[in-house]
C-alpha atoms as a PDB file:
ATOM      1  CA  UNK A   1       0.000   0.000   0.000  1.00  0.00           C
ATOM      2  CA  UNK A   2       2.754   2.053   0.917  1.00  0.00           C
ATOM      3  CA  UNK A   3       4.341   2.140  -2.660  1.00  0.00           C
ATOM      4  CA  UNK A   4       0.935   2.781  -4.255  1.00  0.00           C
ATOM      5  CA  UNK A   5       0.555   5.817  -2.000  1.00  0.00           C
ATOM      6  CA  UNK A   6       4.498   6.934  -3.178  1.00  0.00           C
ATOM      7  CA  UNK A   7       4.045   6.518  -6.233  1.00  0.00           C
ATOM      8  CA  UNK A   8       0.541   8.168  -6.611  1.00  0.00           C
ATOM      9  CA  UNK A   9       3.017  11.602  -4.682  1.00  0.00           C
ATOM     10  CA  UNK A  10       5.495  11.493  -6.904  1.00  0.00           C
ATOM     11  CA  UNK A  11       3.544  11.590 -10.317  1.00  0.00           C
ATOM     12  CA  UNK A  12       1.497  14.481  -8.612  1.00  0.00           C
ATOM     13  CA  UNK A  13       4.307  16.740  -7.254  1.00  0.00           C
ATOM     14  CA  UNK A  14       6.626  16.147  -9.900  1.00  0.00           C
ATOM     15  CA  UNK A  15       4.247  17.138 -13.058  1.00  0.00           C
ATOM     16  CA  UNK A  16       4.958  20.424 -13.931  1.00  0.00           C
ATOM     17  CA  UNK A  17       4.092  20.317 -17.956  1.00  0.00           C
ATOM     18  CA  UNK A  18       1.081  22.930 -18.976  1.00  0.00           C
ATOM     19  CA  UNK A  19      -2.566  21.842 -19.167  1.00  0.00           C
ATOM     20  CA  UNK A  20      -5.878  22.804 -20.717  1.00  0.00           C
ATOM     21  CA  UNK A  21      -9.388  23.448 -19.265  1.00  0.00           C
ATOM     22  CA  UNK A  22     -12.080  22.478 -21.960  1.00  0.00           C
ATOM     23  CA  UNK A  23     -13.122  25.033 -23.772  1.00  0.00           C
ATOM     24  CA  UNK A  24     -16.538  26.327 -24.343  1.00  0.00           C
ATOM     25  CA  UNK A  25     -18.051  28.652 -27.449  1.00  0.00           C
ATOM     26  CA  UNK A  26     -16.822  31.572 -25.701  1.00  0.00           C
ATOM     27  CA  UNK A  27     -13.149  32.313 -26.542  1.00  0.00           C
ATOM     28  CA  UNK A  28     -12.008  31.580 -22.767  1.00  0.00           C
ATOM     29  CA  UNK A  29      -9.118  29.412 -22.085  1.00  0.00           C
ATOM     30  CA  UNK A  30      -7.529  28.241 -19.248  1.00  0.00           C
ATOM     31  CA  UNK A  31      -3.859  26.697 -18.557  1.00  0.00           C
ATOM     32  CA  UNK A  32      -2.022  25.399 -15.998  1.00  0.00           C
ATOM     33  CA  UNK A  33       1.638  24.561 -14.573  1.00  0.00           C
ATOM     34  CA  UNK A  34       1.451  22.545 -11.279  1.00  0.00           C
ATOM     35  CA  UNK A  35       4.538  22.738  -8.765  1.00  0.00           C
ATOM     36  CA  UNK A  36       7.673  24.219 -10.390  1.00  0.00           C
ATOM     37  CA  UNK A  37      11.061  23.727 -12.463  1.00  0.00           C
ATOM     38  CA  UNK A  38      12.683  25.108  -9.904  1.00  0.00           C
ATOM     39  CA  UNK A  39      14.261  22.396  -8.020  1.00  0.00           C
ATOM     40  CA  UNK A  40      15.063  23.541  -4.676  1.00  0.00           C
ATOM     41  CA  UNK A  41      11.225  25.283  -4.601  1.00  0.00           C
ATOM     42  CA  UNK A  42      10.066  21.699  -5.902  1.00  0.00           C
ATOM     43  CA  UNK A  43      11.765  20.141  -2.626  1.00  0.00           C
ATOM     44  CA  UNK A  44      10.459  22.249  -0.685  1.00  0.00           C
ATOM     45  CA  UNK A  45       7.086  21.689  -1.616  1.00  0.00           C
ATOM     46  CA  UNK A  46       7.138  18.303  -1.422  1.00  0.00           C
ATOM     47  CA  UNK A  47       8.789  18.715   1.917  1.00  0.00           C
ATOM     48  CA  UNK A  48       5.959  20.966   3.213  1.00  0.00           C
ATOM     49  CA  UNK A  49       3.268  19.178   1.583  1.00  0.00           C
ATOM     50  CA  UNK A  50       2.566  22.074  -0.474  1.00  0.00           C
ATOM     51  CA  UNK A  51       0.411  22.370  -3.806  1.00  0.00           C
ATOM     52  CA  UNK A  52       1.270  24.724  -6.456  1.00  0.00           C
ATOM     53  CA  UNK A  53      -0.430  25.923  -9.146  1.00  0.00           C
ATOM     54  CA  UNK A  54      -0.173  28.662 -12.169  1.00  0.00           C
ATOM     55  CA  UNK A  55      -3.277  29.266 -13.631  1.00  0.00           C
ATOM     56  CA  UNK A  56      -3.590  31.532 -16.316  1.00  0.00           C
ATOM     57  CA  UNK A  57      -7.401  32.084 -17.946  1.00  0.00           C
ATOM     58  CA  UNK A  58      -6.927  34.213 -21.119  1.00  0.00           C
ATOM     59  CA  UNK A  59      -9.572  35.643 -23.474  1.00  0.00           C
ATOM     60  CA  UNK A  60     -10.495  38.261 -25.534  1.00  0.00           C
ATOM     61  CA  UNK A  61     -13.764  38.982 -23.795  1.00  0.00           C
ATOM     62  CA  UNK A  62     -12.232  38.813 -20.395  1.00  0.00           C
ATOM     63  CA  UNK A  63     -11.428  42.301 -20.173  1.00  0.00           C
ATOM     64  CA  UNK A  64     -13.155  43.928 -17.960  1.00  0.00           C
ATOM     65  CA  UNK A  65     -15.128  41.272 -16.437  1.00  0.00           C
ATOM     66  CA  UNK A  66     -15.223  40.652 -12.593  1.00  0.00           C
ATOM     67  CA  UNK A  67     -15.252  37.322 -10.888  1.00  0.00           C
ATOM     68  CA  UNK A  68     -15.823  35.249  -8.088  1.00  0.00           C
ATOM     69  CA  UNK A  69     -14.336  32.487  -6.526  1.00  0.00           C
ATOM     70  CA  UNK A  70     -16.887  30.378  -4.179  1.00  0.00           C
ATOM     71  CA  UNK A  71     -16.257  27.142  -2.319  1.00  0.00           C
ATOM     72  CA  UNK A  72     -18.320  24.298  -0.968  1.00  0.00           C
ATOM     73  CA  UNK A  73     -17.188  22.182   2.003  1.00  0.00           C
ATOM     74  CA  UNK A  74     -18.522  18.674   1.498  1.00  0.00           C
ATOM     75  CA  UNK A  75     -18.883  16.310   4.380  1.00  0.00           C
ATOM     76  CA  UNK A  76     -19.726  12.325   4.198  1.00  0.00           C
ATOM     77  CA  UNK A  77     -21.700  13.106   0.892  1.00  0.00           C
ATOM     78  CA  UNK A  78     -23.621  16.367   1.952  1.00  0.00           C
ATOM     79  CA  UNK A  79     -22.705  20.313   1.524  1.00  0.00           C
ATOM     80  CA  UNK A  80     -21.540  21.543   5.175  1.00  0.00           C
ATOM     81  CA  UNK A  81     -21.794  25.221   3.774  1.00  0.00           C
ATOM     82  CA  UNK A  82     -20.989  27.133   0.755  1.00  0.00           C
ATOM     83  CA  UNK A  83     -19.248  30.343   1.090  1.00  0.00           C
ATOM     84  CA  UNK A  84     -17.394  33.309  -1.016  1.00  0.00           C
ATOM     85  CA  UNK A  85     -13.547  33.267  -1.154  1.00  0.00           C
ATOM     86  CA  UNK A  86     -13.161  36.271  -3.333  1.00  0.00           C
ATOM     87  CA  UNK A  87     -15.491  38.651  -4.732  1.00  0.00           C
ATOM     88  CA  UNK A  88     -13.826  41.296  -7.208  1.00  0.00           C
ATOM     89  CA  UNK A  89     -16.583  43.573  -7.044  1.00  0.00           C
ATOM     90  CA  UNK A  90     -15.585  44.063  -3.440  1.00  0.00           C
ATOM     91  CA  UNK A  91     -12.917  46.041  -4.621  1.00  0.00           C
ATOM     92  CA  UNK A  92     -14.635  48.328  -6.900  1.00  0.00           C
ATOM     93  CA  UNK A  93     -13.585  51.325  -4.476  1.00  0.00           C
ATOM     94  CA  UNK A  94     -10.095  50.936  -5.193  1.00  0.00           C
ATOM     95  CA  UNK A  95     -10.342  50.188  -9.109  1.00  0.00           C
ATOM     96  CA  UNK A  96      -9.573  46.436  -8.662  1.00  0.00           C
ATOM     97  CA  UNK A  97     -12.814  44.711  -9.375  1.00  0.00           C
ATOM     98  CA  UNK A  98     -12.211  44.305 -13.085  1.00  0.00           C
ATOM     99  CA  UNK A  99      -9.865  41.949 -15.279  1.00  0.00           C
ATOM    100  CA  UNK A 100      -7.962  45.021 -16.890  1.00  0.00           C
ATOM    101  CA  UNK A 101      -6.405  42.847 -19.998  1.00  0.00           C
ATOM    102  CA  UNK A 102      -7.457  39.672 -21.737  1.00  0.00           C
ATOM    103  CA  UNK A 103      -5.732  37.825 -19.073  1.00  0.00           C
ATOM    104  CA  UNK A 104      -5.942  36.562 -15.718  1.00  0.00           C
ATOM    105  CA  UNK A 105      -2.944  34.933 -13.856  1.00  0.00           C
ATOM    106  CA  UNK A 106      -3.722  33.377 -10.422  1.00  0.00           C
ATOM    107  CA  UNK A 107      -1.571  31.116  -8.594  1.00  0.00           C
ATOM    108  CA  UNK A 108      -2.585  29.110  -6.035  1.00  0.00           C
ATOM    109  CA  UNK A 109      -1.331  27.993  -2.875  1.00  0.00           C
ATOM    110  CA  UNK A 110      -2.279  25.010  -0.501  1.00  0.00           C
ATOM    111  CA  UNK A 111      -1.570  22.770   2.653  1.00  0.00           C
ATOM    112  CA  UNK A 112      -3.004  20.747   4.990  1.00  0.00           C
ATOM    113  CA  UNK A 113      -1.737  22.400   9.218  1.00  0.00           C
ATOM    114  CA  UNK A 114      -1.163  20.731  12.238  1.00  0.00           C
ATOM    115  CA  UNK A 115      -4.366  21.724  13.012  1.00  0.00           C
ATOM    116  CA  UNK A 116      -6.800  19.641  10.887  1.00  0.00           C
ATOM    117  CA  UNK A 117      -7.351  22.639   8.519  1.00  0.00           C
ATOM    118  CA  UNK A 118      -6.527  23.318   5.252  1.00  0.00           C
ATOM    119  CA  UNK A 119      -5.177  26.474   3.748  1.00  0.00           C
ATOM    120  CA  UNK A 120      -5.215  27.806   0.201  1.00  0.00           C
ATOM    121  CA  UNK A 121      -4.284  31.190  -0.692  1.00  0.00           C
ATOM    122  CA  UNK A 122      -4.899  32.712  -3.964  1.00  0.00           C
ATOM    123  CA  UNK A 123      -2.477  35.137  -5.300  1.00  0.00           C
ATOM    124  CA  UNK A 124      -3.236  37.679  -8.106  1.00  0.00           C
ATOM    125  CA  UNK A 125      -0.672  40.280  -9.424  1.00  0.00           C
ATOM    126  CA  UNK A 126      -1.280  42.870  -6.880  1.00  0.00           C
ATOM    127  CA  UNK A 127      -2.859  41.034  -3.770  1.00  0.00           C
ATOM    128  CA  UNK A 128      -3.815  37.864  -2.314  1.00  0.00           C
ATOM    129  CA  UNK A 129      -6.792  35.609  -0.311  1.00  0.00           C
ATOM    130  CA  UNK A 130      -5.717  33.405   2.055  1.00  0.00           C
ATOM    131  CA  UNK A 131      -8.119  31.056   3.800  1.00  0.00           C
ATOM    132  CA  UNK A 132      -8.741  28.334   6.147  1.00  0.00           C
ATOM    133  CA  UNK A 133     -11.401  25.097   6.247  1.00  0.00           C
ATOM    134  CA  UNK A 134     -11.807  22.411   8.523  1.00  0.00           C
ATOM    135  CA  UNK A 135     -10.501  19.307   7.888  1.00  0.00           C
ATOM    136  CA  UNK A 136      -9.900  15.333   8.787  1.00  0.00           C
ATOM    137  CA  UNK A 137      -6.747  14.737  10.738  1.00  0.00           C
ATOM    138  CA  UNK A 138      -5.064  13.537   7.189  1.00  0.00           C
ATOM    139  CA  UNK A 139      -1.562  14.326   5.517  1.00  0.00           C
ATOM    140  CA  UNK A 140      -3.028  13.301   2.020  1.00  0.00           C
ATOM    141  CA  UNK A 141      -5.594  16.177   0.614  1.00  0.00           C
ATOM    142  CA  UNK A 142      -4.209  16.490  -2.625  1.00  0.00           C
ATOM    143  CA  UNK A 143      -5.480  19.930  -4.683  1.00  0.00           C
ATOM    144  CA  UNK A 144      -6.769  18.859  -8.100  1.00  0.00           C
ATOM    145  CA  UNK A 145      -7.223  21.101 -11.460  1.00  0.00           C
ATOM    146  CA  UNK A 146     -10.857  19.742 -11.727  1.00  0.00           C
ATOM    147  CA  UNK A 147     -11.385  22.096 -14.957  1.00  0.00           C
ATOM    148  CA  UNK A 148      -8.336  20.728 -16.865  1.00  0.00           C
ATOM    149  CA  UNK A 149      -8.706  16.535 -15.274  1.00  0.00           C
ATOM    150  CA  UNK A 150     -12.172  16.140 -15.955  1.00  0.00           C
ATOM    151  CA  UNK A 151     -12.136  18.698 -18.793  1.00  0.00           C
ATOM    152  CA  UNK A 152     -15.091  20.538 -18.413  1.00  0.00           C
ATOM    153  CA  UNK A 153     -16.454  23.141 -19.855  1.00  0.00           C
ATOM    154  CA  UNK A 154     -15.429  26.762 -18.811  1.00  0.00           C
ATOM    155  CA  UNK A 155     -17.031  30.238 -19.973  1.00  0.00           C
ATOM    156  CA  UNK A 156     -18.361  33.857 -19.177  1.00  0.00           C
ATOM    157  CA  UNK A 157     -21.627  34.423 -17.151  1.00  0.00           C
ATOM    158  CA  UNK A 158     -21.995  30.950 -15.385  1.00  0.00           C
ATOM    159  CA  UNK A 159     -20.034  29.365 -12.372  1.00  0.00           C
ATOM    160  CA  UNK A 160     -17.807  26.551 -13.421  1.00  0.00           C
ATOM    161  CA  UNK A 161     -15.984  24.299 -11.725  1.00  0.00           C
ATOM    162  CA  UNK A 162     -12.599  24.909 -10.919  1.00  0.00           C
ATOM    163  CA  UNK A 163     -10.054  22.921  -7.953  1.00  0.00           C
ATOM    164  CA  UNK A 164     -11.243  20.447  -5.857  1.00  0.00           C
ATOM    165  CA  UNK A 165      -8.955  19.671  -2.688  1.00  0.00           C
ATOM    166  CA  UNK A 166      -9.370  16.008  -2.156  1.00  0.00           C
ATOM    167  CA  UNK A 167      -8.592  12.517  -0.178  1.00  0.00           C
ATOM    168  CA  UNK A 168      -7.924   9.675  -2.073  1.00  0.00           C
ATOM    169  CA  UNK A 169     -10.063   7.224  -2.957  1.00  0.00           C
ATOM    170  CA  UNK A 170      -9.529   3.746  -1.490  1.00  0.00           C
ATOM    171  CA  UNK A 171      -9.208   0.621  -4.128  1.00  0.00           C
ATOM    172  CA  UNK A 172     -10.544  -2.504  -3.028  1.00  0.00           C
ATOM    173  CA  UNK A 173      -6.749  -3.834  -3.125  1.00  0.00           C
ATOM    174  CA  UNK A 174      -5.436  -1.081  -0.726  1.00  0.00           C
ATOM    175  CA  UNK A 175      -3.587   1.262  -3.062  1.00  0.00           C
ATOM    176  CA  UNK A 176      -5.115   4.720  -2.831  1.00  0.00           C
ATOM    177  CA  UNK A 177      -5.979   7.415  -5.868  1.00  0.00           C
ATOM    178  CA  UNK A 178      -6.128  10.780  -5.944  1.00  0.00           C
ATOM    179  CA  UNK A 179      -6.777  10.822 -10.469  1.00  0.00           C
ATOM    180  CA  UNK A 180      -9.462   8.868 -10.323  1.00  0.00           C
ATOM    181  CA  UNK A 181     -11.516  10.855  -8.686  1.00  0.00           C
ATOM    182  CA  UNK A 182     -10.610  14.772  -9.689  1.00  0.00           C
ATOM    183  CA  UNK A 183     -10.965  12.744 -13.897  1.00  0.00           C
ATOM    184  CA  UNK A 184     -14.171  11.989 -12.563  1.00  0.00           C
ATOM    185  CA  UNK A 185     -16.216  15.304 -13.592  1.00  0.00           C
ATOM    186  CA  UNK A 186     -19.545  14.041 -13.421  1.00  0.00           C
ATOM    187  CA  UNK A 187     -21.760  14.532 -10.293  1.00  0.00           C
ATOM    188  CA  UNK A 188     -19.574  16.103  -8.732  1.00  0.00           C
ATOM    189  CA  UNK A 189     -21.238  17.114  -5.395  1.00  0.00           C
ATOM    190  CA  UNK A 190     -21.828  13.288  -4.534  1.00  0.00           C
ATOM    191  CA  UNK A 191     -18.173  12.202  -4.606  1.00  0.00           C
ATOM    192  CA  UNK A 192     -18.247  11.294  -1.042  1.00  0.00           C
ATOM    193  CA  UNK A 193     -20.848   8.654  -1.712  1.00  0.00           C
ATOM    194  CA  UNK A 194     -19.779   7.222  -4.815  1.00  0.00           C
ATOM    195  CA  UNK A 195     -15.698   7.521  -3.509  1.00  0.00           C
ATOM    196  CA  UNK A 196     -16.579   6.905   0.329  1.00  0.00           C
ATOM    197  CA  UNK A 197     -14.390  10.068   0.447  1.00  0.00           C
ATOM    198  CA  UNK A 198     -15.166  12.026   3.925  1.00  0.00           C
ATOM    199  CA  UNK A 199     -14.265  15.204   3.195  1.00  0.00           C
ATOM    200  CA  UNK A 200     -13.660  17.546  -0.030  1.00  0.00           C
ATOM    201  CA  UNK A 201     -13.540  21.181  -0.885  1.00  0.00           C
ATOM    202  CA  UNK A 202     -15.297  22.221  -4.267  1.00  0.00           C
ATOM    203  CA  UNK A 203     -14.054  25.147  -5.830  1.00  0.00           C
ATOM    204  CA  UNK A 204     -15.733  27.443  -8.525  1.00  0.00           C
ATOM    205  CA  UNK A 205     -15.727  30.419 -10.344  1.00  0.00           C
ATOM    206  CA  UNK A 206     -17.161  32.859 -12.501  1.00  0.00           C
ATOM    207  CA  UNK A 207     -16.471  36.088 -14.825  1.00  0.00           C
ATOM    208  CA  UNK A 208     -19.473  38.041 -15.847  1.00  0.00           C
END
């Protein structure tokens, strides 16, 4: 079991090669690096238990949309509570709350603390969200680019989803994985029944 679980860390930490989000009609795009080329960051990470992840959504219609970022924290099958982690209207007052080119560069940040929680921060070019969930007393939440494993769909006007931070799911045989459930796009919200997973955050977003 141990050398499934390995394994299943390795391939995860060590892919750092660009993907795609599905596309929709819209002209939207989304791609992704995960962790980093930089070796001595890359140990770190993977000494830390950290996620990493470039995102950049690019578009000619993005410009001057705002967006949202909203989570749901799912619990043995059921939504706990569904909350906003970043509203860019908010800062409207300080000429933030648009996209002001065709693209949008986030990177993300996350870990699991000593304190059964888990944080994620979200980083933009000039400021950043940090925030913190409840969690199961587990080192192996793994942060998943739902858009770009499952490919679904992305566009303007309509929330989409976008990371999922997720346990494993448990194979008959013992060995854990983490890809088989964030390539597993449909019905989402009832991973924790069809996975027995206990505990997932479900991440989306939206420009309008």
């Amino acid at each position: 079991m141990k050398k499934h679980l390995i394994l299943n860390l390795l391939v995860s930490v060590m892919m750092v090669a660009p993907s795609y989000g599905q596309q929709k009609k819209e002209d939207l795009k989304m791609i992704s690096v995960y962790g980093s080329e930089n070796k001595e960051l890359l140990d770190l990470f993977r000494f830390e238990n950290i996620d990493c992840y470039k995102i950049n959504f690019n578009g000619k219609e993005l410009k001057s949309k705002t967006y949202t970022i909203t989570v749901k924290e799912i619990w043995n099958g059921k939504i706990k509570s569904e909350s906003t982690v970043f509203n860019s209207k908010e800062m409207v007052g300080i000429g933030m709350d648009k996209v002001n080119d065709t693209t949008l560069n986030i990177k993300v940040l996350s870990k699991s603390t000593s304190k059964n929680k888990l944080k994620i921060s979200f980083q933009f070019s000039r400021f950043s969200t940090t925030k913190e969930y409840e969690a199961i007393e587990s080192n192996e939440y793994s942060l998943r680019n739902l858009a770009e494993e499952s490919k679904l769909e992305i566009g303007y006007n309509e929330s989409f989803h976008f990371l999922a931070y997720i346990l494993p799911y448990k194979r008959a045989d013992g060995s854990k994985s983490w890809c088989e459930v964030g390539s597993n796009g449909k019905d989402i919200e009832n991973w924790g029944k069809k996975f027995g997973i206990k505990h997932y955050l479900l991440f989306e977003m939206k420009f309008e």
